[in-house]
N, C-alpha and C. Protein backbone atom coordinates (compact mmCIF):
# COMPACT_ATOMS: atom_id res chain seq x y z
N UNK A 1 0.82 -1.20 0.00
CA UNK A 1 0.00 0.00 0.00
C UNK A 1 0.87 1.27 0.00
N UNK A 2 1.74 1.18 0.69
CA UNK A 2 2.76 2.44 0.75
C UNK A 2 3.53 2.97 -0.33
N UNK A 3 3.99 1.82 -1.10
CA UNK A 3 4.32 1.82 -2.66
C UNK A 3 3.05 2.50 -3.63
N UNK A 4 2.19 1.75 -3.47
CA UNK A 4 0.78 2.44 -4.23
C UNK A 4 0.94 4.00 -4.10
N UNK A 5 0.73 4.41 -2.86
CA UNK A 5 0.58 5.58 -2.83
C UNK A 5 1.55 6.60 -2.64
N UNK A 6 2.54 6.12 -2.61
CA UNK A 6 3.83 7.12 -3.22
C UNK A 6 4.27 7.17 -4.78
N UNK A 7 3.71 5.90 -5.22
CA UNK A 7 3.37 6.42 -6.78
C UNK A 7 2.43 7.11 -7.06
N UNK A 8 1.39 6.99 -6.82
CA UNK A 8 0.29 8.24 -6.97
C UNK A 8 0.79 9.46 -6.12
N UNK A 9 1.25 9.74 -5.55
CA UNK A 9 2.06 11.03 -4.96
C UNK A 9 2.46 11.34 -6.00
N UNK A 10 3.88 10.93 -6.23
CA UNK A 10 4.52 11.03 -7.12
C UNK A 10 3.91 11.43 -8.64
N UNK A 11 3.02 10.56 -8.83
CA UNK A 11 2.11 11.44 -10.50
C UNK A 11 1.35 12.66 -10.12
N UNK A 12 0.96 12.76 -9.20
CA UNK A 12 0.53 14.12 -8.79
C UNK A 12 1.03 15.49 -8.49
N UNK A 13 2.27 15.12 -8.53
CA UNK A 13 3.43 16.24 -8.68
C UNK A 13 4.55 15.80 -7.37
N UNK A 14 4.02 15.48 -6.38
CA UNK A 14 5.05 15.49 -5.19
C UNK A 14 6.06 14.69 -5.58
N UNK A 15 7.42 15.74 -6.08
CA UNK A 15 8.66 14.95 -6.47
C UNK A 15 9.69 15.35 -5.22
N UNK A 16 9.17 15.54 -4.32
CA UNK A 16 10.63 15.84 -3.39
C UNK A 16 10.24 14.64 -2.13
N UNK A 17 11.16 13.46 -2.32
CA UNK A 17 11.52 12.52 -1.69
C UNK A 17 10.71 12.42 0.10
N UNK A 18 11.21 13.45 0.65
CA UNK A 18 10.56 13.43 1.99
C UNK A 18 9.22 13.96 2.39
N UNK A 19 8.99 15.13 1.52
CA UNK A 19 8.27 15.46 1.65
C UNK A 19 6.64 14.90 0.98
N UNK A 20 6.97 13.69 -0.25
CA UNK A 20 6.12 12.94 -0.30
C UNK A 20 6.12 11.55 0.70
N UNK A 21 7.20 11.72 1.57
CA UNK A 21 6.86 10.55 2.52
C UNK A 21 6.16 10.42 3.49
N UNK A 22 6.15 12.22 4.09
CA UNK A 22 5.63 12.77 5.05
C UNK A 22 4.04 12.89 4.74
N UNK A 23 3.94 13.31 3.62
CA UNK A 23 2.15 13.33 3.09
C UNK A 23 1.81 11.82 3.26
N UNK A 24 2.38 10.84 2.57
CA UNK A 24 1.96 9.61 2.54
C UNK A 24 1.62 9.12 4.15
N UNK A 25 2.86 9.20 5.25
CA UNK A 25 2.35 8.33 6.36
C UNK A 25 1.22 9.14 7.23
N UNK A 26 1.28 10.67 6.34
CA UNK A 26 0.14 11.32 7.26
C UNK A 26 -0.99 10.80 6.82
N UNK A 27 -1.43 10.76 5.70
CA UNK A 27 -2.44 9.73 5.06
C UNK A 27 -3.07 9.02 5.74
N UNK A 28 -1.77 8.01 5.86
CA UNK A 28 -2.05 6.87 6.32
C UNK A 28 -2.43 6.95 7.60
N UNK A 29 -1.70 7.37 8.57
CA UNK A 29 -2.29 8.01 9.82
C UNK A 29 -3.36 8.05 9.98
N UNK A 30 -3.85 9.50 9.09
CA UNK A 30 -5.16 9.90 9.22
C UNK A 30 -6.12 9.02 9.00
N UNK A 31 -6.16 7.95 8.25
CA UNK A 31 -7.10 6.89 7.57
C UNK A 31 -7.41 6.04 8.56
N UNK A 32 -5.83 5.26 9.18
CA UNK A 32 -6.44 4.06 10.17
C UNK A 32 -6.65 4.94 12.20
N UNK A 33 -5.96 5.78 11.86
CA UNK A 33 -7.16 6.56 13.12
C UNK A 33 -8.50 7.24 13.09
N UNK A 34 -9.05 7.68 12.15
CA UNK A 34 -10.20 7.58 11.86
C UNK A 34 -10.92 6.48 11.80
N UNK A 35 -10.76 5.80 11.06
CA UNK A 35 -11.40 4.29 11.14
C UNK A 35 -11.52 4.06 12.27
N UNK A 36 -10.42 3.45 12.95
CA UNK A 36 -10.88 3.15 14.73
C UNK A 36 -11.43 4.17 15.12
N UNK A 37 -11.72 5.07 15.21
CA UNK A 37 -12.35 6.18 16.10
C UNK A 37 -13.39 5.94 15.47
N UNK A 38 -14.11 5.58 14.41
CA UNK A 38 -15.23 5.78 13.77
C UNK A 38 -16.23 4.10 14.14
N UNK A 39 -15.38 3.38 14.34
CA UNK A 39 -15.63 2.15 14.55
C UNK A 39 -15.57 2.06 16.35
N UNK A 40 -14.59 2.45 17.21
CA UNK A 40 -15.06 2.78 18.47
C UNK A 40 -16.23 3.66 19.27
N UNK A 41 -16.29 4.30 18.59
CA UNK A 41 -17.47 5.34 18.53
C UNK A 41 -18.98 4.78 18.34
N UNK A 42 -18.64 3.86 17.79
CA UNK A 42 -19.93 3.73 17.10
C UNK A 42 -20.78 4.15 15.79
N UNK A 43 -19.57 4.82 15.19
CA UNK A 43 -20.18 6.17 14.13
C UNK A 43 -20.89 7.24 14.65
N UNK A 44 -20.40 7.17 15.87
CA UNK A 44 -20.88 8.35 16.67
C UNK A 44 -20.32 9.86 16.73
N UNK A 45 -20.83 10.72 17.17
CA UNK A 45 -20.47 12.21 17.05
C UNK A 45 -18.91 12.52 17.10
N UNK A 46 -18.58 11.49 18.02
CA UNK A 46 -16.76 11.48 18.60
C UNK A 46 -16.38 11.36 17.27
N UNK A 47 -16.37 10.01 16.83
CA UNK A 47 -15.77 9.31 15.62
C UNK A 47 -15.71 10.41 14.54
N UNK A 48 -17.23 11.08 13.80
CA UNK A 48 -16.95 11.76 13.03
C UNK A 48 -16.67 12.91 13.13
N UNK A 49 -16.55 13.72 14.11
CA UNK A 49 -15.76 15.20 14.19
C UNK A 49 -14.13 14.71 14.55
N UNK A 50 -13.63 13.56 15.07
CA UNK A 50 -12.30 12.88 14.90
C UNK A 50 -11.40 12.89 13.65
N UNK A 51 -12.41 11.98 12.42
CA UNK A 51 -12.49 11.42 11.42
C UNK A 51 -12.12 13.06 10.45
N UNK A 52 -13.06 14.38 10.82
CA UNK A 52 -13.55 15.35 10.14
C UNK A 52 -12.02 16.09 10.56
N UNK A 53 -11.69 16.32 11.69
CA UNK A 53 -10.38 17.01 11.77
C UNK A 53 -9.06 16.33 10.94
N UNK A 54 -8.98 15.03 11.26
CA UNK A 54 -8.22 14.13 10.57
C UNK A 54 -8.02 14.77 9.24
N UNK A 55 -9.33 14.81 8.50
CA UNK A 55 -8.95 15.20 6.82
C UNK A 55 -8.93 16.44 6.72
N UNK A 56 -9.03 17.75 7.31
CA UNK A 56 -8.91 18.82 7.54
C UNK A 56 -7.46 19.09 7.52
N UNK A 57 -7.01 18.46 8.34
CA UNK A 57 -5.80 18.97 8.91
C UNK A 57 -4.79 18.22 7.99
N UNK A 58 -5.11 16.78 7.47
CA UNK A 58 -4.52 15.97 5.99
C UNK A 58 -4.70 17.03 4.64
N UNK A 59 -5.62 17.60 4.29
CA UNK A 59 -5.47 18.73 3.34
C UNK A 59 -4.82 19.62 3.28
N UNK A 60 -5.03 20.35 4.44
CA UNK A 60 -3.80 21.64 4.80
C UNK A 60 -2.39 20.96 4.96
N UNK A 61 -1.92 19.86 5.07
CA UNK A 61 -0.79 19.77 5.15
C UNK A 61 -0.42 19.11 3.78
N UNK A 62 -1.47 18.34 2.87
CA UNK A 62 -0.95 18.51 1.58
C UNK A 62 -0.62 19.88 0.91
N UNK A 63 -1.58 20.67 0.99
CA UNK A 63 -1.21 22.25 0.60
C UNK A 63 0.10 22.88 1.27
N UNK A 64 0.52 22.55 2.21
CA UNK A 64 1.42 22.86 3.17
C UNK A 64 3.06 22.35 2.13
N UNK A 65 2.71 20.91 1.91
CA UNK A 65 3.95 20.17 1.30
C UNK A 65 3.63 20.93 -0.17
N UNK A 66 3.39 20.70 -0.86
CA UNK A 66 3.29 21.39 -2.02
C UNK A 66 3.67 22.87 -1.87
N UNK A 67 3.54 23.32 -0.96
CA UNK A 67 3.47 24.92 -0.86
C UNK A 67 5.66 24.54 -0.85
N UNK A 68 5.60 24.13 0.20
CA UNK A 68 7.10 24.46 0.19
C UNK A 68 7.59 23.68 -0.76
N UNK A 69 6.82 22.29 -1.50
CA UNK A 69 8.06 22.08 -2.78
C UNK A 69 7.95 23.07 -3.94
N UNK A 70 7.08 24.16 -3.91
CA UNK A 70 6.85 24.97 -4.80
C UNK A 70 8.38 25.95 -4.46
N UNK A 71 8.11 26.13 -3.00
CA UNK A 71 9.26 27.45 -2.93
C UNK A 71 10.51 26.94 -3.10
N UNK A 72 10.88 25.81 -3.24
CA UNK A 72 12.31 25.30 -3.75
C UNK A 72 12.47 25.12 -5.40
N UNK A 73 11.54 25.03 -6.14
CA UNK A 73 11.77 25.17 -7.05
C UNK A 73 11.12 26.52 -7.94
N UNK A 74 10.66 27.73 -7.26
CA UNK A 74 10.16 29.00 -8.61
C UNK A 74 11.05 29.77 -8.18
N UNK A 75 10.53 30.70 -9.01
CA UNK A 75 12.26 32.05 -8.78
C UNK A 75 10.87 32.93 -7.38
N UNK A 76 11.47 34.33 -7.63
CA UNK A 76 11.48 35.00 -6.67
C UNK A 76 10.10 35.76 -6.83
N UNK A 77 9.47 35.72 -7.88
CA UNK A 77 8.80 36.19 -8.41
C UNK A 77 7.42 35.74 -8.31
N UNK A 78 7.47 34.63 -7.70
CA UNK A 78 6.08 33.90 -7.64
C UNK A 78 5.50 34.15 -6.15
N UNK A 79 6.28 34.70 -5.30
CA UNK A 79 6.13 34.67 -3.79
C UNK A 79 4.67 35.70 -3.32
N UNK A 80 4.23 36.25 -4.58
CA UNK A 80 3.06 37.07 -3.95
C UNK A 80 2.05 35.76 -4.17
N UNK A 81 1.77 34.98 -5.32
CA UNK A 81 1.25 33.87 -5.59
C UNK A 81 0.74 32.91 -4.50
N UNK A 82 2.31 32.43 -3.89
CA UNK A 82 2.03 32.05 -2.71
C UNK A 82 1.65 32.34 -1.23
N UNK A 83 2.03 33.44 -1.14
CA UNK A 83 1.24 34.05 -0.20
C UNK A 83 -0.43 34.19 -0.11
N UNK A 84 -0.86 34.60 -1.47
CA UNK A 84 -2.11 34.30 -1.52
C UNK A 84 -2.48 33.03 -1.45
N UNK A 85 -2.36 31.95 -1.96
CA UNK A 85 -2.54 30.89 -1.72
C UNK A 85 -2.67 30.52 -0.01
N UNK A 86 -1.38 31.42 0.91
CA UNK A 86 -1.06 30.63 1.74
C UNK A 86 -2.80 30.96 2.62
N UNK A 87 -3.17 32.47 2.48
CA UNK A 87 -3.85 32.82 2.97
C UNK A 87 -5.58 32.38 2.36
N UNK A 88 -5.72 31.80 1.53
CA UNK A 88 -6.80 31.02 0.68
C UNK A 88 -6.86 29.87 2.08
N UNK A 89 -5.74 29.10 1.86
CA UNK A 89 -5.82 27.74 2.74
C UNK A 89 -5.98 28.16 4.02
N UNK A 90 -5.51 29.44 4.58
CA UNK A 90 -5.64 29.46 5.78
C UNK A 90 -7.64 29.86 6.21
N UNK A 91 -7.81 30.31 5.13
CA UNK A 91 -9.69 30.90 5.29
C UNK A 91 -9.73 29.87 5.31
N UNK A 92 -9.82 28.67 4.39
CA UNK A 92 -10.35 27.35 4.19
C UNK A 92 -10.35 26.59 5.48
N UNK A 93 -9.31 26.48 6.22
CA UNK A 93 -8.91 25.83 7.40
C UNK A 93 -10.31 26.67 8.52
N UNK A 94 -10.02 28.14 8.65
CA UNK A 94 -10.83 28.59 9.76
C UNK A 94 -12.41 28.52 9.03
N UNK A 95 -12.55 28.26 7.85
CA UNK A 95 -14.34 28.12 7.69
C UNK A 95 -14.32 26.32 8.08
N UNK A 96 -13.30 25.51 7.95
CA UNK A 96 -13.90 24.41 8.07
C UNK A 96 -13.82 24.18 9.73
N UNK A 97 -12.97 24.98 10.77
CA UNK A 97 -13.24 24.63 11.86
C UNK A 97 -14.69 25.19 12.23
N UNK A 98 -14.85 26.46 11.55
CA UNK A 98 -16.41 27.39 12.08
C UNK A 98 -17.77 26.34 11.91
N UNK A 99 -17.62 25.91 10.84
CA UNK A 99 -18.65 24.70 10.09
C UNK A 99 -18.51 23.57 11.32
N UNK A 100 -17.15 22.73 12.10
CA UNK A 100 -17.40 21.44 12.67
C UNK A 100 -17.74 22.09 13.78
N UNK A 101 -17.19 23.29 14.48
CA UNK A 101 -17.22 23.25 15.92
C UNK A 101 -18.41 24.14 16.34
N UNK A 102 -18.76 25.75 15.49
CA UNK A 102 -19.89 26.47 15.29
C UNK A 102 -21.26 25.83 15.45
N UNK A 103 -21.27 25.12 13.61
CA UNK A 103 -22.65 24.69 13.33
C UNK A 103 -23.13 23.74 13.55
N UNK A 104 -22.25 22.42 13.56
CA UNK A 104 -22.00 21.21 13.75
C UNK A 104 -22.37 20.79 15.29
N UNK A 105 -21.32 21.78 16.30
CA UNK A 105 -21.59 21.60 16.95
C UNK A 105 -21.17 20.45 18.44
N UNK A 106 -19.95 19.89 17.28
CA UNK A 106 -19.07 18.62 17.50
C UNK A 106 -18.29 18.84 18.48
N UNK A 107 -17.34 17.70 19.41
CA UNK A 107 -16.80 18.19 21.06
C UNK A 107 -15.53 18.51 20.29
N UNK A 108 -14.86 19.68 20.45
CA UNK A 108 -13.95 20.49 20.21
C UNK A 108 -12.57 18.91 20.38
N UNK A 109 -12.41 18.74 21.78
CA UNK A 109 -11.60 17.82 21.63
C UNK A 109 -11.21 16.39 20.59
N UNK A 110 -12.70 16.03 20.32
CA UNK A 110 -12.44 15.06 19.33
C UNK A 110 -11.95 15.98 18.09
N UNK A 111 -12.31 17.17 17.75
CA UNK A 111 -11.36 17.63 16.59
C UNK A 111 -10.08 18.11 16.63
N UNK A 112 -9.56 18.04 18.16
CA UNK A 112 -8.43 18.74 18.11
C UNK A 112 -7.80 17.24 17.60
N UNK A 113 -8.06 16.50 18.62
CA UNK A 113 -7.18 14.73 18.16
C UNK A 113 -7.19 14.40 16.92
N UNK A 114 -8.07 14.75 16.11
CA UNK A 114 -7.85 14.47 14.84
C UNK A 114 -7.16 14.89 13.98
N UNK A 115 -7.29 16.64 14.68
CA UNK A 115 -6.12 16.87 13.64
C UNK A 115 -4.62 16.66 14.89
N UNK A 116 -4.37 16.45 15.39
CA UNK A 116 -3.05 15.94 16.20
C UNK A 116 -2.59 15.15 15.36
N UNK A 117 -3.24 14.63 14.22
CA UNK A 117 -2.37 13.14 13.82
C UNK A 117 -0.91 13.58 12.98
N UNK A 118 -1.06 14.95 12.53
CA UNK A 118 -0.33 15.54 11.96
C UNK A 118 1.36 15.95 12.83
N UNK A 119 0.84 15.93 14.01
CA UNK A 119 1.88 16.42 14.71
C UNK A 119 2.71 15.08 15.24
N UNK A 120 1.73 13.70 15.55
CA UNK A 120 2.38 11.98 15.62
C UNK A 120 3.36 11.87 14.72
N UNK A 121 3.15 12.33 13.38
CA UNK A 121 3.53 11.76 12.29
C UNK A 121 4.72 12.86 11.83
N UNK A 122 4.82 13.92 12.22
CA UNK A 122 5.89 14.63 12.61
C UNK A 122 7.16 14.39 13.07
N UNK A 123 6.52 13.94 14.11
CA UNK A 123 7.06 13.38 15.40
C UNK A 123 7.82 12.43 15.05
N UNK A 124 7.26 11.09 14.35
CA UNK A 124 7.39 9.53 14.50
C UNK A 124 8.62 9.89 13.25
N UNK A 125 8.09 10.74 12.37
CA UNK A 125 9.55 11.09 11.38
C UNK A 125 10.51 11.23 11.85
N UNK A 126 10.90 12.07 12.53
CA UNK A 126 11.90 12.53 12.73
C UNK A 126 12.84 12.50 13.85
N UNK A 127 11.92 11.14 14.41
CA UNK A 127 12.53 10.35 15.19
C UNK A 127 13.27 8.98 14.75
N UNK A 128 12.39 8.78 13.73
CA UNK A 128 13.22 7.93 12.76
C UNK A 128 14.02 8.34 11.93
N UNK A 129 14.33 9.63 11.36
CA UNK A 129 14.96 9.95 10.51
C UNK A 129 16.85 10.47 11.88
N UNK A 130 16.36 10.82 13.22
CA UNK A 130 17.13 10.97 14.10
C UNK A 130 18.14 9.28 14.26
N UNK A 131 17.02 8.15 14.78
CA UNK A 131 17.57 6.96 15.28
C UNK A 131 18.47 6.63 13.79
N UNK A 132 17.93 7.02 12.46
CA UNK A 132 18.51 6.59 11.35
C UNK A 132 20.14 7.32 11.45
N UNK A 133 19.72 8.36 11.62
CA UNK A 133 21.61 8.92 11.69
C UNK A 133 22.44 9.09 12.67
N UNK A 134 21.61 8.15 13.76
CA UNK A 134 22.71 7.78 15.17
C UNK A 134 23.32 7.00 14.76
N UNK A 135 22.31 5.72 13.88
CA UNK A 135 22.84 4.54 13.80
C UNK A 135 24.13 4.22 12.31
N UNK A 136 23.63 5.00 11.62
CA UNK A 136 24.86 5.25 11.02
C UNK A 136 25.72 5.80 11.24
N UNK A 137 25.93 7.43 12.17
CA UNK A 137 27.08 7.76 12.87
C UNK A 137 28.33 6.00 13.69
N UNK A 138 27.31 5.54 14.27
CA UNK A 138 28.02 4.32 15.21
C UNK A 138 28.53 3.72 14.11
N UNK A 139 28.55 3.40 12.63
CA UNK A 139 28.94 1.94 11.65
C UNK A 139 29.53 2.46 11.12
């Protein structure tokens, strides 16, 4: 599965090595913790404002990776571009919290955990990418 979808990364534009690795296990993340939450829950209110932050916070951080493989590869010239952009995604982000937590109505905490998965998977990187260059420092 991980292969699958780092080739479809990959045709979708994400050509910078880590940063399609980082989209991918957030993905993945986001997918099988939702599921259990959605399946512990019951399909209950928890599960899907869980489930709802999860892909919230999985979008903005695809826009996020793309955003910076953009700024490694345009000239200098494109930076008003992205700025707008940055600020597009950022409305997008605060109408979709106004919509779960506003109208919706959903327990704030189950959306914060959902989108947390972003920060696990952060985390779990670059702790592996750390233990990876201890362990080659030692050989």
């Amino acid at each position: 599965m991980r292969s699958q979808l780092d080739r479809l990364l990959a045709q979708l534009g994400f050509h910078h090595a880590e940063g399609r690795a980082l989209l991918r296990d957030q993905i993945v993340m986001a997918l099988v913790t939702s599921l259990t939450a959605l399946v512990l829950s019951g399909l209950g209110t928890w599960g899907v404002a869980y489930a709802c932050g999860a892909f919230l916070v999985t979008v903005n951080f695809w826009w996020m990776v793309r955003f910076a493989q953009g700024l490694l590869t345009s000239t200098a010239g494109a930076v008003g571009g992205a700025f707008f952009r940055f600020f597009v995604r950022l409305g997008i982000t605060g109408a979709g919290l106004y919509v779960m937590i506003v109208e919706a109505g959903w327990p704030v905490w189950a959306i914060l955990a959902g989108m947390s998965t972003v920060m696990v998977t952060i985390l779990v990187w670059g702790a592996l990418r750390r233990a990876g260059s201890n362990s080659a420092k030692e050989a």
